[in-house]
Protein backbone atom coordinates (compact mmCIF):
# COMPACT_ATOMS: atom_id res chain seq x y z
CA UNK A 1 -21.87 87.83 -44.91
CA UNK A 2 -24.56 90.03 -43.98
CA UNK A 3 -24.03 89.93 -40.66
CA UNK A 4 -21.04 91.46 -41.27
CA UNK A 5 -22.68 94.75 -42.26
CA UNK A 6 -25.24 94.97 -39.50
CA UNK A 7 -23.00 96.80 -36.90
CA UNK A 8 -21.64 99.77 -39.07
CA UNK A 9 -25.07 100.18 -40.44
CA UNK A 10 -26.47 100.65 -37.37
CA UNK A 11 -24.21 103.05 -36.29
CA UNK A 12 -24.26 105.11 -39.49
CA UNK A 13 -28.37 104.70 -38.76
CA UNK A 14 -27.75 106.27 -34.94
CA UNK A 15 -26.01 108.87 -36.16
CA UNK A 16 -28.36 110.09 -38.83
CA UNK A 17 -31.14 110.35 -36.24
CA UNK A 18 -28.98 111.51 -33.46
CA UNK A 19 -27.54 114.66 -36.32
CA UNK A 20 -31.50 114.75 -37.57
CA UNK A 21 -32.74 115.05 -33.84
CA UNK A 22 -30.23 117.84 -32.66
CA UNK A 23 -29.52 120.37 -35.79
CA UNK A 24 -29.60 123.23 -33.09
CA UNK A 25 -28.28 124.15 -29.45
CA UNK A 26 -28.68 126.63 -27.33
CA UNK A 27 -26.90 127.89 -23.92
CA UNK A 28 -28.06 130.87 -21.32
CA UNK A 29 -27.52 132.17 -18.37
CA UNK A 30 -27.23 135.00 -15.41
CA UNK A 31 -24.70 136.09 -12.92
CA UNK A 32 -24.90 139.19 -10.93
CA UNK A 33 -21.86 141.37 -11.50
CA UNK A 34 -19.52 142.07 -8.59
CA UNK A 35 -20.84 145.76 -8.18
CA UNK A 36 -24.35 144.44 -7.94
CA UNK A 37 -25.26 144.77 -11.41
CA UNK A 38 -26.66 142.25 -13.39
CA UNK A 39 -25.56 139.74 -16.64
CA UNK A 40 -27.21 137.85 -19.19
CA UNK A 41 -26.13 136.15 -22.01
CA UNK A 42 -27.63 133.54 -24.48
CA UNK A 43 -26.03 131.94 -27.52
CA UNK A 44 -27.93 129.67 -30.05
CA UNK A 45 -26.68 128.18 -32.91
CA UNK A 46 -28.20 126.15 -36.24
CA UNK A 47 -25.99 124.88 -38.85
CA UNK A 48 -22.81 127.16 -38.92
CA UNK A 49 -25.40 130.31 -38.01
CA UNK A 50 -24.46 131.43 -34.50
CA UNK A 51 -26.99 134.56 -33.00
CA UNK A 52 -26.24 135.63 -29.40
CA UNK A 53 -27.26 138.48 -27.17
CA UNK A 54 -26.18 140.41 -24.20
CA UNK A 55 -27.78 142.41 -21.51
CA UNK A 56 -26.31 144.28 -18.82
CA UNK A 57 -27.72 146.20 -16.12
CA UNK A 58 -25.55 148.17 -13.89
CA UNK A 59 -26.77 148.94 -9.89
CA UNK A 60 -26.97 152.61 -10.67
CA UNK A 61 -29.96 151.52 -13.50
CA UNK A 62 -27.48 151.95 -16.27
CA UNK A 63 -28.33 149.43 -19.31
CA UNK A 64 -26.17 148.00 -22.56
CA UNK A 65 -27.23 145.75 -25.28
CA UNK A 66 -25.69 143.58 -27.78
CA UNK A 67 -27.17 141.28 -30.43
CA UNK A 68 -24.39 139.51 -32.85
CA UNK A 69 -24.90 136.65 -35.77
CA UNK A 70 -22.49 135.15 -37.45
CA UNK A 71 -22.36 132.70 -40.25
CA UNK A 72 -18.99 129.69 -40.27
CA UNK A 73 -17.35 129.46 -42.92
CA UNK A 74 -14.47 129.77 -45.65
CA UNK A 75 -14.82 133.89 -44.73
CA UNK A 76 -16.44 133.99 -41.06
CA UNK A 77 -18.96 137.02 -41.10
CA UNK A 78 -20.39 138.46 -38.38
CA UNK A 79 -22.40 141.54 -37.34
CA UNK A 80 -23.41 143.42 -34.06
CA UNK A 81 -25.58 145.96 -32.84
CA UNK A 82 -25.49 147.33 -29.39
CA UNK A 83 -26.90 149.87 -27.48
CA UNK A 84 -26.39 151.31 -24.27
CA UNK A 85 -28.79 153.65 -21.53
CA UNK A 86 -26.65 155.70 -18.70
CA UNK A 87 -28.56 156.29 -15.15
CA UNK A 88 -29.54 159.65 -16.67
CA UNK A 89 -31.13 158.67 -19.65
CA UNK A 90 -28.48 159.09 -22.32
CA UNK A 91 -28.13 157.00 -24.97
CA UNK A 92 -25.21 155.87 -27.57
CA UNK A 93 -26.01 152.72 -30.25
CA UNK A 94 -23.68 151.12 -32.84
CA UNK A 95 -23.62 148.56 -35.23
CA UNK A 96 -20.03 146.65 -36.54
CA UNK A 97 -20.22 144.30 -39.40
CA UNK A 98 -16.73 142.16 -40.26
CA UNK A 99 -15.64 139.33 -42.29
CA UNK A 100 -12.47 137.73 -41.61
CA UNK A 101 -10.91 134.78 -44.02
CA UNK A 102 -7.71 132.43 -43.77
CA UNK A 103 -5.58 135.78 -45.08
CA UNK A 104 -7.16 138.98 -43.86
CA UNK A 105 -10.22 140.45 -42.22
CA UNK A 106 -12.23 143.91 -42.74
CA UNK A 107 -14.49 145.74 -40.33
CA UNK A 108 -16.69 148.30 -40.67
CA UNK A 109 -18.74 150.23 -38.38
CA UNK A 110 -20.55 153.15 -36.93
CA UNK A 111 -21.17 154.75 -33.35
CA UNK A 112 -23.87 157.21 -32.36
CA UNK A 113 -23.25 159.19 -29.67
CA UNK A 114 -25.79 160.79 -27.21
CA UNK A 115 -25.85 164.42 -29.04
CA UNK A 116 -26.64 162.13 -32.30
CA UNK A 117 -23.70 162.69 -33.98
CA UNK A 118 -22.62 159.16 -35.99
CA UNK A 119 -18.82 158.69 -36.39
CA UNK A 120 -17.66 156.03 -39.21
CA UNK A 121 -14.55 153.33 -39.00
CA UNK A 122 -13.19 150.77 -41.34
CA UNK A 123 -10.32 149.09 -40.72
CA UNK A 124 -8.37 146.37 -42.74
CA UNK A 125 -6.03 143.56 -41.62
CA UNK A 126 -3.39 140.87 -42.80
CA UNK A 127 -3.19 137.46 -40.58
């Protein structure tokens, strides 16, 4: 009778240790670009928290930037900041924050432009 329980116990046992072992994962990488620029990109994630960032360099020296989380769930939310350097020094940034559920989704965010000026933006939606 015992015996009988052994398998499925072990099993349930391997995958305790195997979900214990591996809570988190993790993926990067480069390319070059086809105009000789350069990409990178990583992505992690732990639990239903995903963070990832972006770098791009362009062959004229030109940079942009992007770093994102984003928590799973019932109402996904997720926010992003980027940035981004031009071959003569200018520079625009922005952040975007949204949360999107089984019904709608909302979005709000701000851009700075290179004279400084900061435009707003929401925007609502229905699914």
């Amino acid at each position: 009778m015992l015996s009988r329980f052994k398998l499925p116990l072990l099993c349930l046992g391997a995958m305790v240790v195997w979900s214990a072992a591996s809570p988190a994962s993790a993926e990067e990488w480069t390319r070059k670009t086809a105009h000789g620029g350069e990409l990178s990109r990583s992505v992690d994630r732990d639990g239903n928290i995903y963070t990832g960032s972006t770098t791009r360099t362009g062959p004229n020296g030109g940079t942009y930037t992007s770093n994102s989380t984003c928590k799973a769930g019932v109402v996904d939310r997720c926010s992003r900041s980027y940035s981004a350097t031009g071959p003569n020094g200018k520079t625009v940034s922005g952040q975007r924050y949204s949360a999107v559920g089984p019904f709608r989704g909302r979005s709000v965010g701000s851009f700075t432009g290179p004279n400084g000026n900061t435009v707003h933006g929401f925007r609502r939606w229905r699914r």
